[in-house]
Protein backbone atom coordinates (compact mmCIF):
# COMPACT_ATOMS: atom_id res chain seq x y z
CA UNK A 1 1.07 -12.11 -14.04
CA UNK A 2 1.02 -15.71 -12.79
CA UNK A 3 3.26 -17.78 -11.16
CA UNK A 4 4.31 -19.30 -14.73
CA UNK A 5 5.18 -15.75 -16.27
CA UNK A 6 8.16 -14.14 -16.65
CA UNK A 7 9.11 -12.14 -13.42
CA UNK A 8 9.81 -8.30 -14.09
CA UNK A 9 13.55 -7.37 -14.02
CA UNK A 10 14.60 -3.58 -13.77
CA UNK A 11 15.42 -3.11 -17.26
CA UNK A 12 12.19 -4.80 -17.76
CA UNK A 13 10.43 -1.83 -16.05
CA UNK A 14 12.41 0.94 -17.65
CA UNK A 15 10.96 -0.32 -21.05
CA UNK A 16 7.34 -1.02 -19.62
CA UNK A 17 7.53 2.22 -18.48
CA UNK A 18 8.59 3.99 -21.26
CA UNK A 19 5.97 1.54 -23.38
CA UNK A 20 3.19 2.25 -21.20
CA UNK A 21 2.97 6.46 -20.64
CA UNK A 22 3.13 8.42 -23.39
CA UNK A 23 6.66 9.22 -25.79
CA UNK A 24 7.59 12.41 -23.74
CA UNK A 25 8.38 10.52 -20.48
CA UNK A 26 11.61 9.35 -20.30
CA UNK A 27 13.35 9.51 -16.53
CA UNK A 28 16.68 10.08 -17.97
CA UNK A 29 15.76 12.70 -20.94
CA UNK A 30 12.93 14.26 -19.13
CA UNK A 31 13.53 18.09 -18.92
CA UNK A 32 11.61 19.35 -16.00
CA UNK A 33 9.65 22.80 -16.26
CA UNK A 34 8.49 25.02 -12.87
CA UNK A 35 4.82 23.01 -13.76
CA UNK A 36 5.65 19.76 -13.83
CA UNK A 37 8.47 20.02 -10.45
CA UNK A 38 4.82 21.42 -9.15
CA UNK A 39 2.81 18.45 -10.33
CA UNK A 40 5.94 15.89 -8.53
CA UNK A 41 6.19 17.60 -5.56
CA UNK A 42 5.50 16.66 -1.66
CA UNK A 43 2.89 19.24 -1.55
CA UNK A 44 0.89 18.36 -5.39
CA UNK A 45 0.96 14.58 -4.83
CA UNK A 46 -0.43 15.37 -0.42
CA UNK A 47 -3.02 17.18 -2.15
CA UNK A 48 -4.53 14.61 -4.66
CA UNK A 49 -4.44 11.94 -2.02
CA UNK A 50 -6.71 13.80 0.10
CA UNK A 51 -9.29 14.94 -2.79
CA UNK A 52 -9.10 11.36 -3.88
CA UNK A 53 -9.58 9.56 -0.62
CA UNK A 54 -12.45 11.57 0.07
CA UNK A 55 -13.84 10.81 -3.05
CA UNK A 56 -13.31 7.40 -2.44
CA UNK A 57 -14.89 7.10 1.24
CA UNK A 58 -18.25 9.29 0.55
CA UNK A 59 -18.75 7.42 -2.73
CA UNK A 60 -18.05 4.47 -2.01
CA UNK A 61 -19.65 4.31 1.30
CA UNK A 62 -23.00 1.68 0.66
CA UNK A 63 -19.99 -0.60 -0.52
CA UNK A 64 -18.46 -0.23 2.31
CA UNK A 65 -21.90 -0.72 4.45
CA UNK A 66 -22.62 -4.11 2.89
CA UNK A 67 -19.22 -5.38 2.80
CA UNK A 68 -18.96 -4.83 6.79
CA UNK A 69 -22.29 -6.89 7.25
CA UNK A 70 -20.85 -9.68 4.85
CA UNK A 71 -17.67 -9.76 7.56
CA UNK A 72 -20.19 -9.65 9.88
CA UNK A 73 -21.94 -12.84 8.91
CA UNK A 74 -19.39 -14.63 8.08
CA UNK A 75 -17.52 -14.90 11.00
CA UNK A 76 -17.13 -13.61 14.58
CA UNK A 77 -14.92 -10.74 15.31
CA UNK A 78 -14.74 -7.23 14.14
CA UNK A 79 -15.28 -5.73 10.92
CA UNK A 80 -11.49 -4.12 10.33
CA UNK A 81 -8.06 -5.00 10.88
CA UNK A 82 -5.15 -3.22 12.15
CA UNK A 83 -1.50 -4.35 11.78
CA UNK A 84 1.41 -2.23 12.48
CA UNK A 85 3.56 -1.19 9.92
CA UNK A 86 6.24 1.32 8.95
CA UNK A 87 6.07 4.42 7.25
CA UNK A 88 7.98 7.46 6.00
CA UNK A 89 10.85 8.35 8.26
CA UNK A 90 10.61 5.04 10.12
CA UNK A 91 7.21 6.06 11.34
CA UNK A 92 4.87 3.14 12.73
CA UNK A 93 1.29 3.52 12.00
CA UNK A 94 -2.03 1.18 12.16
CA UNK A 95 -2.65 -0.13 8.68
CA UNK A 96 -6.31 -0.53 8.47
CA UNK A 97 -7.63 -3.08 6.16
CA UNK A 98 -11.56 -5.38 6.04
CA UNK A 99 -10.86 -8.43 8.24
CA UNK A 100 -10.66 -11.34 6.10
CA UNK A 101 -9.70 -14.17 8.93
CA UNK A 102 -10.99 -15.71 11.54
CA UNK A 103 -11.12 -14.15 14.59
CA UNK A 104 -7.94 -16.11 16.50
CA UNK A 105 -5.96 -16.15 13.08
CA UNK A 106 -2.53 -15.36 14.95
CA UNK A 107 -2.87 -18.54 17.45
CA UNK A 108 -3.78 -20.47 14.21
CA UNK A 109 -0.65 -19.04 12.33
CA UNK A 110 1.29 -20.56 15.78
CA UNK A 111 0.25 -23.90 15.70
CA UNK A 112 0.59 -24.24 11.53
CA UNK A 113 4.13 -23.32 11.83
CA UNK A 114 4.66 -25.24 14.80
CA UNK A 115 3.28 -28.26 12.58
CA UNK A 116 4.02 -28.21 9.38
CA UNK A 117 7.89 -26.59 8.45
CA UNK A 118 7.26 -25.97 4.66
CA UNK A 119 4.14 -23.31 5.76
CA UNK A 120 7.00 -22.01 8.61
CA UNK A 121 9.34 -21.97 5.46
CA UNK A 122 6.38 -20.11 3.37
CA UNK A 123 5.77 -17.08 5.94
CA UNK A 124 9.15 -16.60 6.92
CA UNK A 125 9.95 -16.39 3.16
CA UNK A 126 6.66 -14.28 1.84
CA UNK A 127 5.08 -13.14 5.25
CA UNK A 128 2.06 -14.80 3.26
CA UNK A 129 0.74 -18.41 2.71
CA UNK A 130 -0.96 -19.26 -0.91
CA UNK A 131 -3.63 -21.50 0.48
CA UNK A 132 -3.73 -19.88 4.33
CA UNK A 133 -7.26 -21.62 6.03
CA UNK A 134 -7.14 -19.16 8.23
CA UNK A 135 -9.14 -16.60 5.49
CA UNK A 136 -12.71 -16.49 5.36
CA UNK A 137 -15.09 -16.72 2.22
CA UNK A 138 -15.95 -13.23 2.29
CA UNK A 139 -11.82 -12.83 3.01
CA UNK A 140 -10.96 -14.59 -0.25
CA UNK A 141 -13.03 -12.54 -2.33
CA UNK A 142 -11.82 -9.36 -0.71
CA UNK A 143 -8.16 -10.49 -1.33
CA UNK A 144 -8.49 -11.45 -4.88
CA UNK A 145 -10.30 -8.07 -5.63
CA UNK A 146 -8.02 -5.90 -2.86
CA UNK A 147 -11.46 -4.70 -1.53
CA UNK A 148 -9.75 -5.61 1.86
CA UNK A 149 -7.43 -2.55 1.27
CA UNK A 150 -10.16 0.29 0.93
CA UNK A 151 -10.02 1.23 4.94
CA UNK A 152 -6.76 2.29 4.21
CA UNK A 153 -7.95 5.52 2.20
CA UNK A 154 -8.61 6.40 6.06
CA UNK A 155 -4.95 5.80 6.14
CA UNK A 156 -3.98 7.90 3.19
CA UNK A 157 -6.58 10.57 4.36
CA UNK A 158 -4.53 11.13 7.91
CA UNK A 159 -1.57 11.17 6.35
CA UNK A 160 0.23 8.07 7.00
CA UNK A 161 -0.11 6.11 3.65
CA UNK A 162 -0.97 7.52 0.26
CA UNK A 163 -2.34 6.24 -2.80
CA UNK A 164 0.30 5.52 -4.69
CA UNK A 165 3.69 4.56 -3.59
CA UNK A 166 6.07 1.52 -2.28
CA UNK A 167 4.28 -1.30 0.00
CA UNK A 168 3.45 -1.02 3.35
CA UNK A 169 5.87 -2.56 5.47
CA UNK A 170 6.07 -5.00 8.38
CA UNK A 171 8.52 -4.49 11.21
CA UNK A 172 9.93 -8.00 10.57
CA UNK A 173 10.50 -7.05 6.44
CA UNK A 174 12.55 -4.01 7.00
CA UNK A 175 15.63 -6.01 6.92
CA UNK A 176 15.23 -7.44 3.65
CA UNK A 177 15.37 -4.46 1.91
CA UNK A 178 19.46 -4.05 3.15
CA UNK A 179 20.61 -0.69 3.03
CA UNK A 180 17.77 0.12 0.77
CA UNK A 181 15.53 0.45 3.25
CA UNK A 182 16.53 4.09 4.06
CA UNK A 183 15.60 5.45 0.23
CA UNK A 184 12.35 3.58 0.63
CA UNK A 185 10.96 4.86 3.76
CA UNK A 186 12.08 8.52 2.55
CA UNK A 187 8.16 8.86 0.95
CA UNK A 188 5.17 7.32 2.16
CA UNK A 189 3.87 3.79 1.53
CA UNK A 190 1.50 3.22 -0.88
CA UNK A 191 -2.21 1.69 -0.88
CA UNK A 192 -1.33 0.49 -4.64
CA UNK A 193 1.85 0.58 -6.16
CA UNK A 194 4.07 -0.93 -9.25
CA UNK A 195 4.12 -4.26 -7.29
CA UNK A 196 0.37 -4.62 -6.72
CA UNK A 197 0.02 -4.07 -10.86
CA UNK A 198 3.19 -6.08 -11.63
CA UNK A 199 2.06 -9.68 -10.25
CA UNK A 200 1.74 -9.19 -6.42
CA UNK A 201 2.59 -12.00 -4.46
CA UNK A 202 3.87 -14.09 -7.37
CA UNK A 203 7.20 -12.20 -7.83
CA UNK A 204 9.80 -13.07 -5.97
CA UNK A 205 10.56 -10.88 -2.93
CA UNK A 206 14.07 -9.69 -4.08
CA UNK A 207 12.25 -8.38 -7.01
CA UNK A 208 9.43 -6.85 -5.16
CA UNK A 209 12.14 -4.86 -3.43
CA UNK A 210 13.54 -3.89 -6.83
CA UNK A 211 10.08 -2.88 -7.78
CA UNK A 212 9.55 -0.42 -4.67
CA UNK A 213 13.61 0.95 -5.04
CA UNK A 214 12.76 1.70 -8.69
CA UNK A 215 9.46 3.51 -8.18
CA UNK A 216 10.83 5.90 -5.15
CA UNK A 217 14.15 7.18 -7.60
CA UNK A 218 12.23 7.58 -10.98
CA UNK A 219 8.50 8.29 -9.50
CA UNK A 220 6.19 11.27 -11.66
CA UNK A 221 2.55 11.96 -11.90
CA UNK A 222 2.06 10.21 -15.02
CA UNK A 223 3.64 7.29 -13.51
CA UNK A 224 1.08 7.57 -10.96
CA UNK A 225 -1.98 7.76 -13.04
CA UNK A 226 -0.84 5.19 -14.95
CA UNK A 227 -0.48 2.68 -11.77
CA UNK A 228 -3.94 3.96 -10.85
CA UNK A 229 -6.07 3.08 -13.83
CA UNK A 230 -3.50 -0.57 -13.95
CA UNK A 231 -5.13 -0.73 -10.03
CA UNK A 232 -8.92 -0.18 -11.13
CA UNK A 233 -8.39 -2.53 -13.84
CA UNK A 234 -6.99 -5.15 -11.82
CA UNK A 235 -10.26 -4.28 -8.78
CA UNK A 236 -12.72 -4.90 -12.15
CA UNK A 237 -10.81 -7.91 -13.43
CA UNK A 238 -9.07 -9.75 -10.45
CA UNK A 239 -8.18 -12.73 -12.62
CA UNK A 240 -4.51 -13.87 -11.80
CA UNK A 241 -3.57 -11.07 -10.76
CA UNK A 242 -1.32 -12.68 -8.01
CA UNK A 243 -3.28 -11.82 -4.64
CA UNK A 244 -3.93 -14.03 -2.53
């Protein structure tokens, strides 16, 4: 999705949903047996995140290696990034993700809102700029392709995050989500989720919190799985896929 398409309403996901898995999932006709409570549980959907983070941190490991020594190179300062966020239950956590700005990005951040009030305007709005000079070459690539989000498998593996679920939060976001905020921090944030495969950045925020109210009430395995191979495609083919 671009910034020209149509942005995704919640109707809009009820029918991509029911488009996109296969005819016997329906939220509001789905019959649940013992198996499939099993397969949506707390304890089913703990266990594939660790089995898949490993998988994802011993495999991919010489990608890892190389990407380091391209942050490396391409600017001073170390290799990963950690920004506080909030979690299940309130909980605050490290978010670990590849650094993809300069070193002193939140004095530079600072004096670009102190100059210009349309970026001020941006961040306050987004928590994001479209064209921020603070990112790095290595840092743009790594955005576009949300290779600057595998550390957080680390995340996922301790417990804190998990693979699929509703964004990550900042402190300062919390109170745009109302009095929504207390469904959404009732499961764990997600490294990918329906707003990373719906557009990203280029939906508006009120829908993005639409997006992460609708996943936590009508969430399921299949729905998972399906976000998942959306996710890989998206790593593969980072074309417009509103990251930035």
């Amino acid at each position: 999705m671009t910034a020209n398409s149509q942005f995704i309403s919640v109707k809009a996901l009820q029918a991509l949903m029911r488009r996109g898995l296969p005819p016997s999932f329906s939220q509001r006709r789905y019959q649940r047996s013992w198996s499939q409570t099993l397969l949506d549980g707390d304890v089913a959907k703990r266990g594939f995140d660790i089995g898949f983070s490993l998988f994802i941190l011993i495999v991919f490991s010489p990608l890892y290696l190389v990407l380091a020594l391209l942050i490396a190179v391409s600017s001073p300062g170390p290799i990963f990034y950690t920004q506080e966020r909030v979690g299940k239950n309130f909980k605050k956590f490290g978010c670990i993700k590849f650094r993809t700005m300069v070193q002193n990005a939140d004095e530079v951040l600072e004096s670009l809102m102190a100059n210009s009030p349309q970026m001020r305007a941006e961040f306050e709005d987004n928590f994001k700029l479209r064209d921020d000079p603070r990112i790095t070459w290595i840092g743009k690539f790594l955005r576009l392709t949300s290779l600057d989000e595998f550390p957080q498998f680390w995340n996922v593996l301790v417990g804190d995050m998990s693979v699929v679920g509703p964004r990550p939060l900042v402190p300062e976001e919390l109170c745009k989500y109302g009095n929504r905020i207390e469904k959404i921090l009732t499961i764990r944030p997600g490294i990918t989720g329906l707003w990373q495969v719906s557009g990203r950045n280029d939906i508006p925020y009120p829908q993005r919190v639409q997006i992460d109210v609708y996943y936590v009430n009508y969430r399921h395995w299949l729905l998972d799985l399906w976000i998942i191979f959306k996710t890989i495609g998206i790593v593969l083919f980072p074309k417009n896929n509103g990251a930035y």
